[in-house]
C-alpha atoms as a PDB file:
ATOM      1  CA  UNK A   1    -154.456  45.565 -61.497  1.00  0.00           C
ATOM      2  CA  UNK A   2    -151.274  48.228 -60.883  1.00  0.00           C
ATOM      3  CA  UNK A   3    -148.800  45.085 -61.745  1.00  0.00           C
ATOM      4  CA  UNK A   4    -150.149  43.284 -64.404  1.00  0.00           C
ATOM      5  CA  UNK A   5    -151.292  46.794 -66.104  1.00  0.00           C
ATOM      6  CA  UNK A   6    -147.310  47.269 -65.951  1.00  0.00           C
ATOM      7  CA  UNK A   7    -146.144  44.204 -67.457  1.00  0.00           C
ATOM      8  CA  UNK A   8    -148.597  45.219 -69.931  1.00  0.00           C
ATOM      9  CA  UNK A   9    -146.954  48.395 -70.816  1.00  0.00           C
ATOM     10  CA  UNK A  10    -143.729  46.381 -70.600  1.00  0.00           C
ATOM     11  CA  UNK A  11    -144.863  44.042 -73.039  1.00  0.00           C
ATOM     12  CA  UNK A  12    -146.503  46.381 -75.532  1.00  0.00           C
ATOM     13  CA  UNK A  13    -143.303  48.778 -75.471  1.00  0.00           C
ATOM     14  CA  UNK A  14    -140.829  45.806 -75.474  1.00  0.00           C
ATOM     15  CA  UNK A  15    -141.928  42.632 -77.280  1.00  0.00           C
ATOM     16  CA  UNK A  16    -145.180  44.086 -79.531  1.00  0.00           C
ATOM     17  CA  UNK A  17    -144.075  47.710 -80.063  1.00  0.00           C
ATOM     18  CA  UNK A  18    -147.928  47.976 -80.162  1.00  0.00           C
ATOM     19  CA  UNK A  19    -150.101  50.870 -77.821  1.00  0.00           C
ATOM     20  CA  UNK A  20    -153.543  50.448 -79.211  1.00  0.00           C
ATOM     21  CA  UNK A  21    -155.309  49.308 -76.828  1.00  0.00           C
ATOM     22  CA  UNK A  22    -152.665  50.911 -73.859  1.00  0.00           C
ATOM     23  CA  UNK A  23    -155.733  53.325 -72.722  1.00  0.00           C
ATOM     24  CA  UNK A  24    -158.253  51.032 -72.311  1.00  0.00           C
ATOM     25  CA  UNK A  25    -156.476  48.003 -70.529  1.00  0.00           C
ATOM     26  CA  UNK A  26    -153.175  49.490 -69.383  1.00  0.00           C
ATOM     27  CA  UNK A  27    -153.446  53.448 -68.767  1.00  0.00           C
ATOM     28  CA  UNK A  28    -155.705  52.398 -65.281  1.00  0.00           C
ATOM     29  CA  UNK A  29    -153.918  50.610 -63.704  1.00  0.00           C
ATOM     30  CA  UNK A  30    -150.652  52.555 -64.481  1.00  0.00           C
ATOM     31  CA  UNK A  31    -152.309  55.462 -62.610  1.00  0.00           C
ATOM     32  CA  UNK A  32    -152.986  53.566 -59.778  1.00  0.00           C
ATOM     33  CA  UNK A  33    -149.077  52.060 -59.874  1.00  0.00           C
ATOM     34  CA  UNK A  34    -147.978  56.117 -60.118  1.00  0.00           C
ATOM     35  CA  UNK A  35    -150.777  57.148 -57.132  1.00  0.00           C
ATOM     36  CA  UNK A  36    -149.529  53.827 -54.947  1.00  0.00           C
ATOM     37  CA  UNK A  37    -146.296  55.152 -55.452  1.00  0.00           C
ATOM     38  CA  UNK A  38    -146.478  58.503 -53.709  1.00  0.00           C
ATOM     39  CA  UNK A  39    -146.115  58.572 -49.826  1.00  0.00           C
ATOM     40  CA  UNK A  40    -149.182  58.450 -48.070  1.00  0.00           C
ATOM     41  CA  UNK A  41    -148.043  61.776 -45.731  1.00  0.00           C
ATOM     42  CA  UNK A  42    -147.709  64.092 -48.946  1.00  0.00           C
ATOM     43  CA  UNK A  43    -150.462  66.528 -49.767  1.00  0.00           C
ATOM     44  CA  UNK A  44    -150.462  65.597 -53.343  1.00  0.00           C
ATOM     45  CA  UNK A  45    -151.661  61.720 -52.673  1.00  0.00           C
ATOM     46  CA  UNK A  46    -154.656  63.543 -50.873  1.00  0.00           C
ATOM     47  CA  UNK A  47    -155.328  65.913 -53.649  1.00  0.00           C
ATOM     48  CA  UNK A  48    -155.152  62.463 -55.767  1.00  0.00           C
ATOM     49  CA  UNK A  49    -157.415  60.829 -53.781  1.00  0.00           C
ATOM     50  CA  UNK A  50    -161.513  60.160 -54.071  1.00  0.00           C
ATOM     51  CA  UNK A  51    -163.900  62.539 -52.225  1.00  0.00           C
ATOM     52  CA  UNK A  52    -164.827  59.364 -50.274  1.00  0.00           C
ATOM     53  CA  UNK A  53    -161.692  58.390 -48.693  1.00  0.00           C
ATOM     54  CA  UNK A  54    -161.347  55.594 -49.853  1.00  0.00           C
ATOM     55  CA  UNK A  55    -157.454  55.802 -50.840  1.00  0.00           C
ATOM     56  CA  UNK A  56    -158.368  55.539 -54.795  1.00  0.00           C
ATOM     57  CA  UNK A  57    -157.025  58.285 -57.127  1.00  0.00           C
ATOM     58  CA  UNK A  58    -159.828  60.469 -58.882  1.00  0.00           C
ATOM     59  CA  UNK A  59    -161.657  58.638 -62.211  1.00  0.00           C
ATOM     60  CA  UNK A  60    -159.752  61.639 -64.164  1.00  0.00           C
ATOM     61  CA  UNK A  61    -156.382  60.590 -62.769  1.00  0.00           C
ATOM     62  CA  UNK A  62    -156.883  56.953 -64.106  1.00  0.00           C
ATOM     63  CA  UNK A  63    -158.258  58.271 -66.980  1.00  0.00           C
ATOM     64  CA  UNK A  64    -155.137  60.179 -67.620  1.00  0.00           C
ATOM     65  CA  UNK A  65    -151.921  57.850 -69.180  1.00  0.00           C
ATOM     66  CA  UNK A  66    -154.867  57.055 -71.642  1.00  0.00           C
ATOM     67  CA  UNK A  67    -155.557  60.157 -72.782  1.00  0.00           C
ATOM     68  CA  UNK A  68    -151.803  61.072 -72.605  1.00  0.00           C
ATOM     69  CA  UNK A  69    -150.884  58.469 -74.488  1.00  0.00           C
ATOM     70  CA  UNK A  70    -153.920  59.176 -77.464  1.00  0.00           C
ATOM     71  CA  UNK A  71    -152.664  62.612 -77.658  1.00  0.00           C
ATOM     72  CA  UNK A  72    -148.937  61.686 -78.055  1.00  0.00           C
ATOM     73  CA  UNK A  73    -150.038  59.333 -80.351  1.00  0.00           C
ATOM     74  CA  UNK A  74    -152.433  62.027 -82.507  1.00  0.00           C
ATOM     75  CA  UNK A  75    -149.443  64.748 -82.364  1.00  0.00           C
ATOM     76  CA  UNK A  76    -147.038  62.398 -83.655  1.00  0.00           C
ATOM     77  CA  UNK A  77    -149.647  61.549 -86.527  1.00  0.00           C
ATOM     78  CA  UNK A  78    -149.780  65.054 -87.150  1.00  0.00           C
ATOM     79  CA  UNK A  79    -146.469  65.809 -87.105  1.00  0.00           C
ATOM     80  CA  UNK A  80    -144.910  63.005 -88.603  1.00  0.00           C
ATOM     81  CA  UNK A  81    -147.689  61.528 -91.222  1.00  0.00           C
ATOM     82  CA  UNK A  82    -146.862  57.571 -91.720  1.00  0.00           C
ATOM     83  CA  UNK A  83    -145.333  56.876 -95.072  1.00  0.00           C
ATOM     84  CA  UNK A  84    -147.026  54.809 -97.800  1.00  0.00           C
ATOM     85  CA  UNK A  85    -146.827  51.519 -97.060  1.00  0.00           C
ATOM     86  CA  UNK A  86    -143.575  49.744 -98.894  1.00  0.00           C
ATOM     87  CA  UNK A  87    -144.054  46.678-101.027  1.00  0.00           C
ATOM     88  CA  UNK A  88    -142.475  43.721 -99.740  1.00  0.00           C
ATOM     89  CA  UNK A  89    -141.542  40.027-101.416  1.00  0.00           C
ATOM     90  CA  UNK A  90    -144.383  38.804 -98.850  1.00  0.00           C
ATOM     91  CA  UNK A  91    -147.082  40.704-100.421  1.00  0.00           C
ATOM     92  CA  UNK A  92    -146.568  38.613-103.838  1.00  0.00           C
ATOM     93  CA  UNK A  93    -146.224  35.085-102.501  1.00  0.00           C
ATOM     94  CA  UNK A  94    -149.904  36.238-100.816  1.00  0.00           C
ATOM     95  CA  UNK A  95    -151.472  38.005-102.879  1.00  0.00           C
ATOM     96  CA  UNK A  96    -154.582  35.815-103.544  1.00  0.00           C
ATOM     97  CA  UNK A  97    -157.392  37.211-102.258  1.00  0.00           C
ATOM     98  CA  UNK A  98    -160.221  33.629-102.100  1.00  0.00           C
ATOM     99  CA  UNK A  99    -157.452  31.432-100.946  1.00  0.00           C
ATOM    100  CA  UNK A 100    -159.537  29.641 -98.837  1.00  0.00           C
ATOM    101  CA  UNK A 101    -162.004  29.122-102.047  1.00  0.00           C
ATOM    102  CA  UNK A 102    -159.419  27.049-103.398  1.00  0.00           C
ATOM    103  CA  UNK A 103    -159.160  22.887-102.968  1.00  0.00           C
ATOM    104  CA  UNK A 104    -158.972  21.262 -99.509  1.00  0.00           C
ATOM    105  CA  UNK A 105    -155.516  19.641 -98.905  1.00  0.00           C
ATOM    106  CA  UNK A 106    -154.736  16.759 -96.539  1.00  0.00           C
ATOM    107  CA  UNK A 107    -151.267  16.831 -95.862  1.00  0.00           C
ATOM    108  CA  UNK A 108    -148.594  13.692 -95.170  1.00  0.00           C
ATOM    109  CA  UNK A 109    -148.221  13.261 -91.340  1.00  0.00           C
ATOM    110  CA  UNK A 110    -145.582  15.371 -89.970  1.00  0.00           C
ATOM    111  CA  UNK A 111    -145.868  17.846 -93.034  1.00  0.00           C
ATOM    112  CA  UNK A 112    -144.585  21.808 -91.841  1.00  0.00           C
ATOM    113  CA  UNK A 113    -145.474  24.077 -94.025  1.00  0.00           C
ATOM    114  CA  UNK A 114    -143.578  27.968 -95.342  1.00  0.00           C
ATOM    115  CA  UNK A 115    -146.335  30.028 -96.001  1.00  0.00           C
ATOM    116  CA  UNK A 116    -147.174  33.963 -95.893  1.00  0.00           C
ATOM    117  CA  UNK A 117    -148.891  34.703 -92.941  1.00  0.00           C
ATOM    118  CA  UNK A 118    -152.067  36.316 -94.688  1.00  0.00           C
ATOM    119  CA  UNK A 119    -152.774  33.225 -96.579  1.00  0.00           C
ATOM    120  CA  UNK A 120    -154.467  31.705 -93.258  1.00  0.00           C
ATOM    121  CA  UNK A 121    -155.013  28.309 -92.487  1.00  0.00           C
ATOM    122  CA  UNK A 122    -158.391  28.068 -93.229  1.00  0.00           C
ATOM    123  CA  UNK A 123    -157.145  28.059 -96.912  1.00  0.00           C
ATOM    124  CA  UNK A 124    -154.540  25.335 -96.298  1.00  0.00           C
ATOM    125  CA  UNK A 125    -156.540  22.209 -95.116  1.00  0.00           C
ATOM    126  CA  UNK A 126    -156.351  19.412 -92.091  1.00  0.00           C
ATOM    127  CA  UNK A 127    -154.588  21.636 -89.547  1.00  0.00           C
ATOM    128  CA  UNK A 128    -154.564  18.682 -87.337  1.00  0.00           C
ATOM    129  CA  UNK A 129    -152.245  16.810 -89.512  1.00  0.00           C
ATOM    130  CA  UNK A 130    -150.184  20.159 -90.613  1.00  0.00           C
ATOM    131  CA  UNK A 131    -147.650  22.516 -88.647  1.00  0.00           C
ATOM    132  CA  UNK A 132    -147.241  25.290 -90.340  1.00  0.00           C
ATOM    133  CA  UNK A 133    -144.546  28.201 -89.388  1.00  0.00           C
ATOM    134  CA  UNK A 134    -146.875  31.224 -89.673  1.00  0.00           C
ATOM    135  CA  UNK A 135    -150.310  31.897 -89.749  1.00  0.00           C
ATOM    136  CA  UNK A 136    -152.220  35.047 -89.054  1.00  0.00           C
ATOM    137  CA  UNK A 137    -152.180  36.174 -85.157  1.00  0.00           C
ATOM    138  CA  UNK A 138    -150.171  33.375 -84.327  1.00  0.00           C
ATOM    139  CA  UNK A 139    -147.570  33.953 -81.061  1.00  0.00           C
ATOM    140  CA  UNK A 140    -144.695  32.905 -83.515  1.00  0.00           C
ATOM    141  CA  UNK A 141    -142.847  35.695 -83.720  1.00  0.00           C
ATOM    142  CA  UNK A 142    -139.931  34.419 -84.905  1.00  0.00           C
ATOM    143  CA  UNK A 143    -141.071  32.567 -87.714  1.00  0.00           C
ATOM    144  CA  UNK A 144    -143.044  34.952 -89.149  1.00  0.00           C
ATOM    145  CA  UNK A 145    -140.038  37.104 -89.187  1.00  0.00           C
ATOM    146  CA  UNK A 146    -138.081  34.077 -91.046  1.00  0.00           C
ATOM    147  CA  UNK A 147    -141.188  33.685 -93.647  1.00  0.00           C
ATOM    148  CA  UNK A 148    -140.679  37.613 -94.259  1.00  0.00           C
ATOM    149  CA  UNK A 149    -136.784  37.396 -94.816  1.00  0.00           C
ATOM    150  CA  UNK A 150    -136.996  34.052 -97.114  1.00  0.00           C
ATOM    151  CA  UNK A 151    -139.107  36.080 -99.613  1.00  0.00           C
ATOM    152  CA  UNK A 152    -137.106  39.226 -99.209  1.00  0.00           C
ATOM    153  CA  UNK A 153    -134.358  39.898-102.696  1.00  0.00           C
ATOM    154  CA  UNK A 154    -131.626  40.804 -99.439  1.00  0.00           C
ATOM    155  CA  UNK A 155    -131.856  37.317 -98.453  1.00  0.00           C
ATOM    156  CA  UNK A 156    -128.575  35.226 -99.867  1.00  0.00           C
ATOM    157  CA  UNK A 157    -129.637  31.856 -99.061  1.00  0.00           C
ATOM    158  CA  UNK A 158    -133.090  31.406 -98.508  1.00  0.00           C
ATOM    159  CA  UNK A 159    -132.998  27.470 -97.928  1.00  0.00           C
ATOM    160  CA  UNK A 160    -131.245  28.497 -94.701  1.00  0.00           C
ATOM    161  CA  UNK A 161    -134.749  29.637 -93.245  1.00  0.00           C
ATOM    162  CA  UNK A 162    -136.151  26.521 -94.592  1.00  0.00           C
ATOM    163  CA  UNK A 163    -134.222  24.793 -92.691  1.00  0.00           C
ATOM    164  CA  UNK A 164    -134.120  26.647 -89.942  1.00  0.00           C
ATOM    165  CA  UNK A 165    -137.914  26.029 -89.634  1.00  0.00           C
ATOM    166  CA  UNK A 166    -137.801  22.128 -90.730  1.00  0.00           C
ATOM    167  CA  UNK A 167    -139.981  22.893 -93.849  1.00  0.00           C
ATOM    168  CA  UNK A 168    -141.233  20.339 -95.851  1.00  0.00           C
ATOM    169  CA  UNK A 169    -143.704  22.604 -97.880  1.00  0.00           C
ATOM    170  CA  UNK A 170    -144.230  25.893 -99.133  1.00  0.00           C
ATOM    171  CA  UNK A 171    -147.146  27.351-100.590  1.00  0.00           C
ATOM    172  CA  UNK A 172    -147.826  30.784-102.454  1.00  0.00           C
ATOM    173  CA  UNK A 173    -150.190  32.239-103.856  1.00  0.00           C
ATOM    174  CA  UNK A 174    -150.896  31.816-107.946  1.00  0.00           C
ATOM    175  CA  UNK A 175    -150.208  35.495-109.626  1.00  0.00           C
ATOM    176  CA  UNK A 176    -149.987  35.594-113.523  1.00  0.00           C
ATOM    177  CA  UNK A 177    -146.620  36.502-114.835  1.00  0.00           C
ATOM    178  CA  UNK A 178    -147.955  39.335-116.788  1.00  0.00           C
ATOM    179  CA  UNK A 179    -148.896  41.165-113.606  1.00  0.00           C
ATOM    180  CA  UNK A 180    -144.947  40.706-111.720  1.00  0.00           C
ATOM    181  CA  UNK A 181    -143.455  41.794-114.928  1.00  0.00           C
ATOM    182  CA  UNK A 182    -143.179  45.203-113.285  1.00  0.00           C
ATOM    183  CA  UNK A 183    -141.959  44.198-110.028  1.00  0.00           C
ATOM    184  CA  UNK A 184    -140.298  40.442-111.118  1.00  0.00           C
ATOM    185  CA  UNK A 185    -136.694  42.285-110.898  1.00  0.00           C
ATOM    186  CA  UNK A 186    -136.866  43.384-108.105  1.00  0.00           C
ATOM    187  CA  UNK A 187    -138.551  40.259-105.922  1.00  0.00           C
ATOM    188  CA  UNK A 188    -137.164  37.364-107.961  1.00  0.00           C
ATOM    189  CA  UNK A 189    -137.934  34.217-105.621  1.00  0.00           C
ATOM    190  CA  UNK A 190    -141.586  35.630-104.666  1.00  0.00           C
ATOM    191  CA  UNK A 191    -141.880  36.035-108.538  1.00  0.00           C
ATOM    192  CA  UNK A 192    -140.856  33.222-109.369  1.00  0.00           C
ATOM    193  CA  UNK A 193    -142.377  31.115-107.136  1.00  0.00           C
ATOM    194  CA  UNK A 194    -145.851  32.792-107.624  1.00  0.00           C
ATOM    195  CA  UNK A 195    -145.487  31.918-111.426  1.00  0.00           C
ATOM    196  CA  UNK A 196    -144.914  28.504-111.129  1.00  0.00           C
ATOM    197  CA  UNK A 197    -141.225  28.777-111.727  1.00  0.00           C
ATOM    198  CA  UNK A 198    -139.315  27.722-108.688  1.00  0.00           C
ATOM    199  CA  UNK A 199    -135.277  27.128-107.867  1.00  0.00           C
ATOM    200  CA  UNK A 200    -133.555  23.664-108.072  1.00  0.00           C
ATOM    201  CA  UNK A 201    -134.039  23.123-104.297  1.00  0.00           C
ATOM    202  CA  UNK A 202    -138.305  23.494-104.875  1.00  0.00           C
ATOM    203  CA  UNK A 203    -140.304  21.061-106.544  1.00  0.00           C
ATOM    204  CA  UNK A 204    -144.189  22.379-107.455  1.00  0.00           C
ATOM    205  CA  UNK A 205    -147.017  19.766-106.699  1.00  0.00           C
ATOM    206  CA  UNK A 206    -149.224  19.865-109.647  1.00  0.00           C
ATOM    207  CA  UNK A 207    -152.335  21.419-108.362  1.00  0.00           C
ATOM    208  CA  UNK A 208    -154.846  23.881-109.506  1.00  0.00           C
ATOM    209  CA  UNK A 209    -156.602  26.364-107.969  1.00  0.00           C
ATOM    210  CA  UNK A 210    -155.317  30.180-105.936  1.00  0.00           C
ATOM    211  CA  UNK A 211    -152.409  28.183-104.130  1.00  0.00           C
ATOM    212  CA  UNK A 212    -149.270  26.572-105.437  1.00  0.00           C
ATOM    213  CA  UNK A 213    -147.698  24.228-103.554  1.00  0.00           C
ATOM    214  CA  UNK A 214    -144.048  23.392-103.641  1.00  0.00           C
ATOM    215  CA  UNK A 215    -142.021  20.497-101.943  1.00  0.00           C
ATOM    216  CA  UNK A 216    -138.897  20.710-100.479  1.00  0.00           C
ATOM    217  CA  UNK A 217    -137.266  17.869-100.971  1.00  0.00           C
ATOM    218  CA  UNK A 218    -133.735  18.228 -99.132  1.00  0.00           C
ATOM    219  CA  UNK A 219    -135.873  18.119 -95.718  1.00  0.00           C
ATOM    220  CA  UNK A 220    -136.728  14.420 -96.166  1.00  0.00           C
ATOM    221  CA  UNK A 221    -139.470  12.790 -94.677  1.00  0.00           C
ATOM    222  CA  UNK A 222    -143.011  14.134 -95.281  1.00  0.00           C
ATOM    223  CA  UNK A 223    -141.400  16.468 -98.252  1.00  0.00           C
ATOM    224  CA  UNK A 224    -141.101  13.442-100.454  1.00  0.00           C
ATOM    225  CA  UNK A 225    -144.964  13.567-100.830  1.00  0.00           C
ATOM    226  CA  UNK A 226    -147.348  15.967-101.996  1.00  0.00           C
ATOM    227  CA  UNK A 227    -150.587  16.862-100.184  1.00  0.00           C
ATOM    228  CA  UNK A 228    -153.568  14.707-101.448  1.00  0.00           C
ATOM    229  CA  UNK A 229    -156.624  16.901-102.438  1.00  0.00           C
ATOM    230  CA  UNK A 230    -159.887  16.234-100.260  1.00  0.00           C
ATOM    231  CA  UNK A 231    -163.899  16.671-100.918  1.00  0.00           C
END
């Protein structure tokens, strides 16, 4: 429990950057890593240890990274209040909120779709016959992080990430001009692409419905065809 509690801590600190649930699955066995740690022949792993002998640190000691770490946590809150949350090209190309009302697509074999990660796949049809490069809580780190940078103004050459991922697809989410107007200079591929006015290097499939779907055609293969809409 000691060891895999600490690759847990070394994985939340490290790779997720993410303590939520640190007290309830990791803070334990951390205290019994610390208390296992301590030479048996000092008085302070006896003070640590159960009334029964048993050579098991005190429920309040394994209690105690937990609470540690929700008090750090709360202070910090306090202290430093999180900032309002900054919109991002992502949030346009999904902002459709019954995505999965929309059509069901069945997609060419060996289709691998660019989508935001909040659209979901349950919106996007046949996931047998589809790869797509980020869905929500997939383990795909990295291309989630390449679907947030190809939407993102900084970006010089968004086919790179295309390519990158061997995309044949990408799909947005429908938004009326009217309501980027604000926001359209600022985000000009998510714009653009959520209106249904895409670069050279995309081609929309003519569909209706909350989703548009674009081909990509310099990937070859499965990009030369659009997805076929089911029942």
């Amino acid at each position: 429990m000691a060891v895999f509690s600490a690759v847990g801590l070394l994985l939340g600190l490290l790779y997720l950057r993410y303590l939520r649930f640190f007290p309830l699955f990791v803070g334990p066995g951390v205290a019994l890593l610390v208390h296992q740690g301590i030479p048996a022949s000092l008085p302070l792993r006896r003070y640590f240890a159960a009334r029964s002998r048993d050579e098991l640190p005190r429920a309040w000691l394994l209690a105690a990274p937990g609470v540690a770490v929700i008090a750090a946590l709360l202070l910090t809150y306090l202290v430093w209040p999180p900032r309002a949350a900054k919109l991002l090209g992502v949030d346009i190309a999904n902002a459709c909120a019954q995505a999965s009302s929309g059509p069901h697509f069945i997609w060419p074999k060996g289709a691998r779709l660019f989508a935001p990660p909040d659209i979901g796949i349950a919106a996007l049809g046949s996931p047998e016959e589809l790869d797509v490069v980020a869905v929500p809580f997939h383990t795909s780190a990295k291309g989630i992080e390449r679907v947030l940078r190809f939407f993102d103004p900084a970006t010089s050459d968004p086919t790179q990430l295309l390519d990158q991922t061997k995309a044949t697809h990408v799909a947005v989410c429908r938004v009326e001009e009217t309501a980027l107007q604000p926001v359209e200079a600022r985000f000009p591929l998510a714009s653009r692409l959520a209106t249904g006015k895409p670069p050279e290097w995309l081609t929309e499939c003519p569909f209706a419905g909350p989703l548009r779907i674009y081909r990509y055609p310099a990937s070859g293969g499965p990009a030369g065809q659009c997805p076929a809409m089911g029942q």
